[in-house]
PDB file of N, CA and C in Angstrom:
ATOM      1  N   UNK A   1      41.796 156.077   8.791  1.00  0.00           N
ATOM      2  CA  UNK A   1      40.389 156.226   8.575  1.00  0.00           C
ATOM      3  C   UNK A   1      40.069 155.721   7.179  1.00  0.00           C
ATOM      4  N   UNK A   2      39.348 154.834   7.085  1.00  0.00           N
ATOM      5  CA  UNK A   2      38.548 154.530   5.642  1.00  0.00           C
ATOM      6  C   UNK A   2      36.916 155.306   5.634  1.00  0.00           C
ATOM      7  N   UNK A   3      36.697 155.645   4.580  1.00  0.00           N
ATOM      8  CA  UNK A   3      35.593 155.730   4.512  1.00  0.00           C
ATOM      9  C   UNK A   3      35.188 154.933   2.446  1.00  0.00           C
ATOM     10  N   UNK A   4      33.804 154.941   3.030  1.00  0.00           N
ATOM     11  CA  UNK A   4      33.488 153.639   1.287  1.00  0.00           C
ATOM     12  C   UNK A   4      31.765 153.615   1.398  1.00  0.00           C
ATOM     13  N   UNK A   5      31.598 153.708   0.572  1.00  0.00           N
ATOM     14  CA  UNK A   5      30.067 153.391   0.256  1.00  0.00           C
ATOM     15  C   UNK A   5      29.602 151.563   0.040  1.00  0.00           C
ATOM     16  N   UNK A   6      28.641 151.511   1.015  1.00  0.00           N
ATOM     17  CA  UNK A   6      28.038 149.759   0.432  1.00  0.00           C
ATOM     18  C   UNK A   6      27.267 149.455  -0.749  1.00  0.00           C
ATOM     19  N   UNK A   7      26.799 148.226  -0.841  1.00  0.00           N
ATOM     20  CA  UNK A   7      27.334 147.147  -0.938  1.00  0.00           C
ATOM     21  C   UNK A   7      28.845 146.762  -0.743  1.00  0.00           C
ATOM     22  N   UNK A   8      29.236 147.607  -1.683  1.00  0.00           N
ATOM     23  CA  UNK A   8      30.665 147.161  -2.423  1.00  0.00           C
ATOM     24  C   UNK A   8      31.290 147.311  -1.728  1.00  0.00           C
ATOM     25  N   UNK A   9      31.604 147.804   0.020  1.00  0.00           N
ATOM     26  CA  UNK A   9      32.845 148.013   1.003  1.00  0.00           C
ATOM     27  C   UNK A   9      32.928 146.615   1.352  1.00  0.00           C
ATOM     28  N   UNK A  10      31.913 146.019   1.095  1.00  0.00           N
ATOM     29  CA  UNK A  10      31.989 144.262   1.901  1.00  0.00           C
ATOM     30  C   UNK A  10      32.881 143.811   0.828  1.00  0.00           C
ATOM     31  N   UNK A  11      33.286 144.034   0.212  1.00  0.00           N
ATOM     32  CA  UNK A  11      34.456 143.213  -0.444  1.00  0.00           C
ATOM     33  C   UNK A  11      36.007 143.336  -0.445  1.00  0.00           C
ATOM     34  N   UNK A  12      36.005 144.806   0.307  1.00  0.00           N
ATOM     35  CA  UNK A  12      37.335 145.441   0.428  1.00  0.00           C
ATOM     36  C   UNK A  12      37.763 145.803   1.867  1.00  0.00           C
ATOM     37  N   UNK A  13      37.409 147.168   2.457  1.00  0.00           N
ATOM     38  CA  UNK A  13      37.706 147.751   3.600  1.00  0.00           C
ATOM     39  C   UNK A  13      36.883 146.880   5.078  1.00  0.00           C
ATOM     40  N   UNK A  14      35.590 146.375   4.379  1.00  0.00           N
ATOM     41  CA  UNK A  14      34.800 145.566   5.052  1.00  0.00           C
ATOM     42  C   UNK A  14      35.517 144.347   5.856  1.00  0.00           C
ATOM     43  N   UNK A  15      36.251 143.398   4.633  1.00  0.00           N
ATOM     44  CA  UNK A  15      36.980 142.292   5.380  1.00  0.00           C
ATOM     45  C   UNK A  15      37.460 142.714   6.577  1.00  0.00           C
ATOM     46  N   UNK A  16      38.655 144.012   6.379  1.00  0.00           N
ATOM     47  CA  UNK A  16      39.795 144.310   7.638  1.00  0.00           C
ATOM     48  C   UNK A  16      39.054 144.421   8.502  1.00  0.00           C
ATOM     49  N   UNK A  17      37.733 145.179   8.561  1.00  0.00           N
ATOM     50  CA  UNK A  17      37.276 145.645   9.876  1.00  0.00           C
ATOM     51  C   UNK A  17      36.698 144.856  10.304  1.00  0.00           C
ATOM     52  N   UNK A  18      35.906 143.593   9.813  1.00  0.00           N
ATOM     53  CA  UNK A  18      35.278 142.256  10.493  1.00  0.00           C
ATOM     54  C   UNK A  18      36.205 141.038  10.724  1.00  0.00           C
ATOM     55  N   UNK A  19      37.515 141.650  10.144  1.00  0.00           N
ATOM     56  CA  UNK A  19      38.411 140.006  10.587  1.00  0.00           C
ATOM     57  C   UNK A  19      40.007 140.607  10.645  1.00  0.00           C
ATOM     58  N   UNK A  20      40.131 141.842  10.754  1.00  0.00           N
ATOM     59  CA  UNK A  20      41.393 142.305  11.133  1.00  0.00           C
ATOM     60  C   UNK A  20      41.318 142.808  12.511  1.00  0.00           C
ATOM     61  N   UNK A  21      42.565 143.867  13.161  1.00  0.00           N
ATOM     62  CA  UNK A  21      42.287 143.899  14.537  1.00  0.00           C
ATOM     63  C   UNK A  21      41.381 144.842  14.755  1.00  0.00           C
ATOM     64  N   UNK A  22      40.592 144.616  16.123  1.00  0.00           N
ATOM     65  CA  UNK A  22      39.654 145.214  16.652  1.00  0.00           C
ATOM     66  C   UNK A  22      39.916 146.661  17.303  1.00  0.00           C
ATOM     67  N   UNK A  23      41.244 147.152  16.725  1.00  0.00           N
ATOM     68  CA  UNK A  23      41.162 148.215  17.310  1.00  0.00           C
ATOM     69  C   UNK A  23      40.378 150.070  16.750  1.00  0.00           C
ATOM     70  N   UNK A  24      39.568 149.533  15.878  1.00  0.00           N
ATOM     71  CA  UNK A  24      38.398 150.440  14.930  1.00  0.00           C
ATOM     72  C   UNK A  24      37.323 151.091  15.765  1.00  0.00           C
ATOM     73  N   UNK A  25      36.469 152.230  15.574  1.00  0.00           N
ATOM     74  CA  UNK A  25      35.404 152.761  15.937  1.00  0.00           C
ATOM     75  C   UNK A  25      34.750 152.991  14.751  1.00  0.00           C
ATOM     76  N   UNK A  26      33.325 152.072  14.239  1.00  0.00           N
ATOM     77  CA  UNK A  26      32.640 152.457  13.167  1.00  0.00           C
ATOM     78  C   UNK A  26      31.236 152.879  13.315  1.00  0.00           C
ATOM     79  N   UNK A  27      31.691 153.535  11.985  1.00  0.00           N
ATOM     80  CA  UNK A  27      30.338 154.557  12.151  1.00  0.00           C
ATOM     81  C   UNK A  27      29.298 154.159  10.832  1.00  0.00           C
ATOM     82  N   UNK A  28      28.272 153.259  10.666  1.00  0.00           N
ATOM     83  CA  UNK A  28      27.537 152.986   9.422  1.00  0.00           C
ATOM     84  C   UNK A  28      26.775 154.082   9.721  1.00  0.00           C
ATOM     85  N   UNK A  29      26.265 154.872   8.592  1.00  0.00           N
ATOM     86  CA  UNK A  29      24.915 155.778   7.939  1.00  0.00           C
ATOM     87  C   UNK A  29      24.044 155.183   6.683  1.00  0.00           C
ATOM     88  N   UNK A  30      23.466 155.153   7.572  1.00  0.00           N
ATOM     89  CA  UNK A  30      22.258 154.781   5.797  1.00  0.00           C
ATOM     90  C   UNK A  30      21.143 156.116   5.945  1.00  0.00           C
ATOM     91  N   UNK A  31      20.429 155.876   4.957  1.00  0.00           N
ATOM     92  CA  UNK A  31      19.543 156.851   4.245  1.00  0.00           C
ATOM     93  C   UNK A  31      18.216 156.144   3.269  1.00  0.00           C
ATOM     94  N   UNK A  32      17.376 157.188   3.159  1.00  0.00           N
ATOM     95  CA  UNK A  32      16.197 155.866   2.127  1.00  0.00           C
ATOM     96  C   UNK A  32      16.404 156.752   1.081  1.00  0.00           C
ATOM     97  N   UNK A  33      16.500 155.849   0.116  1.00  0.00           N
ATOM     98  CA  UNK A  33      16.919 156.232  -1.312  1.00  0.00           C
ATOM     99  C   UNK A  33      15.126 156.981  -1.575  1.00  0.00           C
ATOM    100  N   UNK A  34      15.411 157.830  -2.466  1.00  0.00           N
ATOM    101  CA  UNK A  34      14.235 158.340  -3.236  1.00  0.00           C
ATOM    102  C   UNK A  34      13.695 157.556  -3.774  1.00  0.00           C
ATOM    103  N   UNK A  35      14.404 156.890  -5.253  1.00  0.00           N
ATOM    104  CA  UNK A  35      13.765 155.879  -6.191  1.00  0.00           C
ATOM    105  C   UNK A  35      13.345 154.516  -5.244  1.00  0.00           C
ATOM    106  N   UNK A  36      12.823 153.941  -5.754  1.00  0.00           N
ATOM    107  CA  UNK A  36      12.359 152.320  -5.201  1.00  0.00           C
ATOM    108  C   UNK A  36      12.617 151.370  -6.466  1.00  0.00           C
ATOM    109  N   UNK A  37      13.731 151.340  -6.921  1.00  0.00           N
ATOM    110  CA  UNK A  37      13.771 150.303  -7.796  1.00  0.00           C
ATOM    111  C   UNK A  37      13.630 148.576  -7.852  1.00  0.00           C
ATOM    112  N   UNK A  38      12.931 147.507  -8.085  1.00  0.00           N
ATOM    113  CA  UNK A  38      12.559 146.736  -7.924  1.00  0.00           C
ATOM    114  C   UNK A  38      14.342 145.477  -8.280  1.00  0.00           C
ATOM    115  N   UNK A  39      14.633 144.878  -7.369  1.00  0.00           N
ATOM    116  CA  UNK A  39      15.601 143.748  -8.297  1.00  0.00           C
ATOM    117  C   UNK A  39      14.962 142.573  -8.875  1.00  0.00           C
ATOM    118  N   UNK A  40      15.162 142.545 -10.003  1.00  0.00           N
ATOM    119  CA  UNK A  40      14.229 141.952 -10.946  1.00  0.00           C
ATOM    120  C   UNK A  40      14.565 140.698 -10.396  1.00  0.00           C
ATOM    121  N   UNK A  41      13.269 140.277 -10.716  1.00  0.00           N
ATOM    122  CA  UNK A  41      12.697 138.475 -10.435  1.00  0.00           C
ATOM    123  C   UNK A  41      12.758 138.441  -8.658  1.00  0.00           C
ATOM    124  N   UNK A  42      13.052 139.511  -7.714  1.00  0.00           N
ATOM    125  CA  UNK A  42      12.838 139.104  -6.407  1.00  0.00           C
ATOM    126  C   UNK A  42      11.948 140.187  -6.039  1.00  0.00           C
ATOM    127  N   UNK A  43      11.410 139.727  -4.726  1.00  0.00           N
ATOM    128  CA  UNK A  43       9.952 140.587  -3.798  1.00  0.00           C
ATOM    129  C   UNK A  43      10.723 141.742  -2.945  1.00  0.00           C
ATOM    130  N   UNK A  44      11.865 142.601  -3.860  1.00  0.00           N
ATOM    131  CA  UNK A  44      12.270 143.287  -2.777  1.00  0.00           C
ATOM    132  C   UNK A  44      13.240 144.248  -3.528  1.00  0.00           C
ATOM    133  N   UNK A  45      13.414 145.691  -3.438  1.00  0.00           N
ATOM    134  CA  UNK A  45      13.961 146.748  -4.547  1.00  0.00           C
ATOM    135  C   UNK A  45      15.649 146.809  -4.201  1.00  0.00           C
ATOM    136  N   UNK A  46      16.125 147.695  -4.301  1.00  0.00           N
ATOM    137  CA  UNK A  46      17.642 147.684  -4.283  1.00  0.00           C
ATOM    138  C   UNK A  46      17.753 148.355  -2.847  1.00  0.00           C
ATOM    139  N   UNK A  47      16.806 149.284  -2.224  1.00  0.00           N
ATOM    140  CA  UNK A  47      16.962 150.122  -2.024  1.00  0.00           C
ATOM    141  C   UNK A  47      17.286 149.087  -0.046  1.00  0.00           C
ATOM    142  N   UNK A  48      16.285 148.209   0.003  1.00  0.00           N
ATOM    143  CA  UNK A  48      16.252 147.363   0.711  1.00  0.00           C
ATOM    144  C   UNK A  48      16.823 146.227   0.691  1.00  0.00           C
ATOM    145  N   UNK A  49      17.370 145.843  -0.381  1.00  0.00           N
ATOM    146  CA  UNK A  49      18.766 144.862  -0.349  1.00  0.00           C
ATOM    147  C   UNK A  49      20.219 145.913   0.410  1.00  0.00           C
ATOM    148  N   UNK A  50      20.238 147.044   0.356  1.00  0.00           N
ATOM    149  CA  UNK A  50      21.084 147.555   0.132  1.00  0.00           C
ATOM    150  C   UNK A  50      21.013 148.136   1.942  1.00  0.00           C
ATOM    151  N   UNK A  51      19.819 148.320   2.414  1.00  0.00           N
ATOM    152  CA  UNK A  51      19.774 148.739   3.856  1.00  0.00           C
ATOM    153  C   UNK A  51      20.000 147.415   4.558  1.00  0.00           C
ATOM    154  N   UNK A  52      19.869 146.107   4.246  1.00  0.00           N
ATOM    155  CA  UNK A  52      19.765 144.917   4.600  1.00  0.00           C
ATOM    156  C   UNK A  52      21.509 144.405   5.099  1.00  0.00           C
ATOM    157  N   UNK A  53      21.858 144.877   3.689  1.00  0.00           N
ATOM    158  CA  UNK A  53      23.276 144.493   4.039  1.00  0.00           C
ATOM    159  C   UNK A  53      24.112 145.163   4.839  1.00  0.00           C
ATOM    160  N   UNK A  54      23.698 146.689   5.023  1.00  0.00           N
ATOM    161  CA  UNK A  54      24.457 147.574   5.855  1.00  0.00           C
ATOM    162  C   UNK A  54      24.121 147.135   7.544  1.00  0.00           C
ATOM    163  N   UNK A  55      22.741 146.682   7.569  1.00  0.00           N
ATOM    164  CA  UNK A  55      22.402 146.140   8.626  1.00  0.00           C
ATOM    165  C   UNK A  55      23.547 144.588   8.990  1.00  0.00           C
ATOM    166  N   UNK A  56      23.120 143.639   8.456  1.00  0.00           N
ATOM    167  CA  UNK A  56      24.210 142.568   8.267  1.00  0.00           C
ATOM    168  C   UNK A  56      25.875 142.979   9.107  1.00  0.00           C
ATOM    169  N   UNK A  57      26.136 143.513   8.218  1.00  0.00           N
ATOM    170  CA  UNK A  57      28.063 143.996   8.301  1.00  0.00           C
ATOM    171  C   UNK A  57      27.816 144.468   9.395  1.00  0.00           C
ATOM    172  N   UNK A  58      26.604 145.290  10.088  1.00  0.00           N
ATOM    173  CA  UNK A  58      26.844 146.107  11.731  1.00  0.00           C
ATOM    174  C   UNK A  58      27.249 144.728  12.847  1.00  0.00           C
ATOM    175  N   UNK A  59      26.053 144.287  12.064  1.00  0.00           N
ATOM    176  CA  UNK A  59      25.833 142.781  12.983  1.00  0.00           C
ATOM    177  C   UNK A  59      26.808 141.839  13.376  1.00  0.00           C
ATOM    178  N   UNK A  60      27.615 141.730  11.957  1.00  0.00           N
ATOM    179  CA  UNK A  60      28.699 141.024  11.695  1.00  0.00           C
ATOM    180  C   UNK A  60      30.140 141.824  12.335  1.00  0.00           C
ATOM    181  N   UNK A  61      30.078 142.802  12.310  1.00  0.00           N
ATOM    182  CA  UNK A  61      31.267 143.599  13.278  1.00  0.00           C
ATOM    183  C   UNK A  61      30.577 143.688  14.587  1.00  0.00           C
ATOM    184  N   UNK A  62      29.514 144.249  15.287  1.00  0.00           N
ATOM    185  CA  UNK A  62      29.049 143.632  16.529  1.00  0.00           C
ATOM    186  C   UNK A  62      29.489 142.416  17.248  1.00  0.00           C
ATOM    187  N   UNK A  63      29.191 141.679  16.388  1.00  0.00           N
ATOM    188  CA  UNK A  63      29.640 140.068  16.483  1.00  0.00           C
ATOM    189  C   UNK A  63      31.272 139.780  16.889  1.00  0.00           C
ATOM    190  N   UNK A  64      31.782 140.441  16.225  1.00  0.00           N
ATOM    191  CA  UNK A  64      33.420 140.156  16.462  1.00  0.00           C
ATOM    192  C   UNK A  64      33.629 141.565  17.050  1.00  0.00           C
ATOM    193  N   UNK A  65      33.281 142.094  18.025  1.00  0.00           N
ATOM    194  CA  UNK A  65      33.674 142.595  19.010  1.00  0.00           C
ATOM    195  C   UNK A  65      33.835 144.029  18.626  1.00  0.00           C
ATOM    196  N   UNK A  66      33.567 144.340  17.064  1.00  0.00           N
ATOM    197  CA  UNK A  66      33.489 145.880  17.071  1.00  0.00           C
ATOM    198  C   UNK A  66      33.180 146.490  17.816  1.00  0.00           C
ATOM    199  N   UNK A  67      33.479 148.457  17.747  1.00  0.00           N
ATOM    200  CA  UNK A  67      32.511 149.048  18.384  1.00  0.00           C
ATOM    201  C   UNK A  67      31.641 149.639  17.439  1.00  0.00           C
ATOM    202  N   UNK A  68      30.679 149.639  16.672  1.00  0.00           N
ATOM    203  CA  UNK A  68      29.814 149.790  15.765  1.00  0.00           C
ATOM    204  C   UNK A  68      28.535 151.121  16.465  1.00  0.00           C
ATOM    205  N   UNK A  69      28.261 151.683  15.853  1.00  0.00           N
ATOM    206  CA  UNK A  69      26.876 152.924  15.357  1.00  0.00           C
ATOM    207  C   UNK A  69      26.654 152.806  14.115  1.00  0.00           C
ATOM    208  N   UNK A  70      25.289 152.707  13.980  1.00  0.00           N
ATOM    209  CA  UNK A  70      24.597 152.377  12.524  1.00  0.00           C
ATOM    210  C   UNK A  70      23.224 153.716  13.008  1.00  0.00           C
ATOM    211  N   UNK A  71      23.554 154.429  12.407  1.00  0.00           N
ATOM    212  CA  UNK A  71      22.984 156.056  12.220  1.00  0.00           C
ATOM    213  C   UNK A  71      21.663 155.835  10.845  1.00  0.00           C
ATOM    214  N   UNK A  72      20.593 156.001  11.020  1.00  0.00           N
ATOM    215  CA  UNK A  72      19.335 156.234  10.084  1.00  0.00           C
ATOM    216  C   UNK A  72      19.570 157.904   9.789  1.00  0.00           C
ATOM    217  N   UNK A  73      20.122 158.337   8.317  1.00  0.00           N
ATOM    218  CA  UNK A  73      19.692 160.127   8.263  1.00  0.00           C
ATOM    219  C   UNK A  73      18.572 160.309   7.727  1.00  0.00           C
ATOM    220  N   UNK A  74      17.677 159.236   7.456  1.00  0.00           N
ATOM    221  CA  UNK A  74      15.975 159.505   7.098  1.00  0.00           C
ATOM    222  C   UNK A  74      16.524 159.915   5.764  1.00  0.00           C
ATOM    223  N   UNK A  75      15.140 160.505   4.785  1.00  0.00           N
ATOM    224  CA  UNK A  75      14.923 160.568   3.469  1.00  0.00           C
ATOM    225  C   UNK A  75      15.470 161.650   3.009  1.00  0.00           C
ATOM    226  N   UNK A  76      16.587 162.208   3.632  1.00  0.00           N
ATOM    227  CA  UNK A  76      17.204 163.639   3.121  1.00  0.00           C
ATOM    228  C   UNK A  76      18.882 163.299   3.501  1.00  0.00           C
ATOM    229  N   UNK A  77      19.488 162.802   3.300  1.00  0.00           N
ATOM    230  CA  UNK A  77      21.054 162.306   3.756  1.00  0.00           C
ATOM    231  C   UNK A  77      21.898 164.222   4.201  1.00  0.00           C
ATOM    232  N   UNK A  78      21.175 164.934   3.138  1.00  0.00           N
ATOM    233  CA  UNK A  78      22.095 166.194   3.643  1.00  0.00           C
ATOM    234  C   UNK A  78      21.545 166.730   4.883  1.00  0.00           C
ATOM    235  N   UNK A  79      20.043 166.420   5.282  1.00  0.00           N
ATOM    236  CA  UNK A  79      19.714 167.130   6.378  1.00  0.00           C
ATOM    237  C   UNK A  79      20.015 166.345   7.779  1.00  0.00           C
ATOM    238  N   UNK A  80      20.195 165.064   7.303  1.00  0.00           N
ATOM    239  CA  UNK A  80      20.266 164.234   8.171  1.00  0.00           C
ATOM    240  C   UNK A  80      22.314 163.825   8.901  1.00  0.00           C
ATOM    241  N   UNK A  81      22.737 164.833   8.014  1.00  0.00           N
ATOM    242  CA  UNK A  81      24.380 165.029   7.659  1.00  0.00           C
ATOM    243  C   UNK A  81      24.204 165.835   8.824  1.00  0.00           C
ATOM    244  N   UNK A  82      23.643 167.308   8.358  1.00  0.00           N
ATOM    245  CA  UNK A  82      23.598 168.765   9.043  1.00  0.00           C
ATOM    246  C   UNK A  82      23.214 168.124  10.414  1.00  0.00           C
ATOM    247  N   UNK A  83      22.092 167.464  10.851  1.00  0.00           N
ATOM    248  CA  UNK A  83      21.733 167.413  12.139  1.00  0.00           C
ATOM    249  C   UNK A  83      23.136 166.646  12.705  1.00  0.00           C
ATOM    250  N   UNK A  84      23.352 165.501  12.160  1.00  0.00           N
ATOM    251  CA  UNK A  84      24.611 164.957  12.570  1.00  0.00           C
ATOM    252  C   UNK A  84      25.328 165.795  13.203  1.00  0.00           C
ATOM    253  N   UNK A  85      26.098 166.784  12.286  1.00  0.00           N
ATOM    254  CA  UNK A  85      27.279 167.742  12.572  1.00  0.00           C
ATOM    255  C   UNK A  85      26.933 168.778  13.963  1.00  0.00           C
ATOM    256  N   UNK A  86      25.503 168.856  13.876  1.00  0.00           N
ATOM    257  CA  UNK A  86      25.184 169.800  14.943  1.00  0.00           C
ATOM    258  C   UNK A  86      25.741 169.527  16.116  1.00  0.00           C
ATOM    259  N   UNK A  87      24.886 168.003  16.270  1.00  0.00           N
ATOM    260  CA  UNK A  87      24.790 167.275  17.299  1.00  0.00           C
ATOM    261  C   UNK A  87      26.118 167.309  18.070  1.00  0.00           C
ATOM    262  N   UNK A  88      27.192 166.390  17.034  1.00  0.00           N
ATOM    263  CA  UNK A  88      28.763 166.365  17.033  1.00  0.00           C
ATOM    264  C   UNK A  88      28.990 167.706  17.474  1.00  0.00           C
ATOM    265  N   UNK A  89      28.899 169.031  17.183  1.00  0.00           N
ATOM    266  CA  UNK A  89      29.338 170.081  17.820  1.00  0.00           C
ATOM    267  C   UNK A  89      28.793 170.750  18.607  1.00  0.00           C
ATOM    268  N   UNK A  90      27.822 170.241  19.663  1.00  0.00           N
ATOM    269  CA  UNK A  90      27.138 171.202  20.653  1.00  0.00           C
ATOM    270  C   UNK A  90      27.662 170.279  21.695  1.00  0.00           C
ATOM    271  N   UNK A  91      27.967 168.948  21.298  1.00  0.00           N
ATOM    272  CA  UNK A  91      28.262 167.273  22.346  1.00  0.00           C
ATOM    273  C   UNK A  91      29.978 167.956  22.747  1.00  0.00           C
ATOM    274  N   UNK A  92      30.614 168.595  21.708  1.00  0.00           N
ATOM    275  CA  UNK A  92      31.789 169.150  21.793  1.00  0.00           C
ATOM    276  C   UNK A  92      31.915 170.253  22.213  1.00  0.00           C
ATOM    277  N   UNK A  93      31.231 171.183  22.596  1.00  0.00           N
ATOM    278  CA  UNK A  93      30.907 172.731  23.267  1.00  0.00           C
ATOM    279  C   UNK A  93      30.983 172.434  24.299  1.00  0.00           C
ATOM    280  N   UNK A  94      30.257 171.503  24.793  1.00  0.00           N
ATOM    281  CA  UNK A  94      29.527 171.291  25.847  1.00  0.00           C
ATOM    282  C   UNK A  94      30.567 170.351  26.924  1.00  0.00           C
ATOM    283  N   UNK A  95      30.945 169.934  26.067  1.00  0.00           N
ATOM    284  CA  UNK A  95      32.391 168.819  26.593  1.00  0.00           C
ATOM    285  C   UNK A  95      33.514 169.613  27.324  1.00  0.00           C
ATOM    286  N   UNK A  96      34.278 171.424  26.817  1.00  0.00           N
ATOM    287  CA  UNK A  96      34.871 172.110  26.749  1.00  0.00           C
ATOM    288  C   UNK A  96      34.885 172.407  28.061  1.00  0.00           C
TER     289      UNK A  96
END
């Protein structure tokens, strides 16, 4: 299991899983950042470079045959964690 925060997984754990073997189940989460910081000199903040690319890499493991989930936890990542976990354990109760 890897786990890594983006941008920066596209340079490391990212490669293996878009060009090593396909035998992975990934799970992307994004979240909307609070701040809106602008990247200077372009029409567009970090916050959306940064959902852009997580989008991308789904696409790009889609593409080569991943099995990919790209999860939105909305503007609260811990509440959007908690519902996660729920979910995951009532899907598992219920499975029993």
């Amino acid at each position: 299991m890897t786990v890594s925060w983006g941008p920066r997984y596209l340079h490391s754990s990212g490669q293996l899983h878009k060009g090593g073997p396909a035998k992975g189940v990934f799970l992307v989460l994004g979240d909307e950042p609070k701040a809106k910081l602008p990247v200077p000199g372009k029409p567009f903040t970090f916050a959306e470079l940064c959902r852009a690319q997580a989008r991308g890499d789904a696409a790009a493991m889609l593409a080569a045959g991943r099995r990919v989930l790209r999860l939105d936890l909305g503007a609260s990542a811990a509440e959007g964690l908690r519902a996660l976990a729920n979910a995951l354990a009532d899907t598992t109760a219920a499975a029993r």
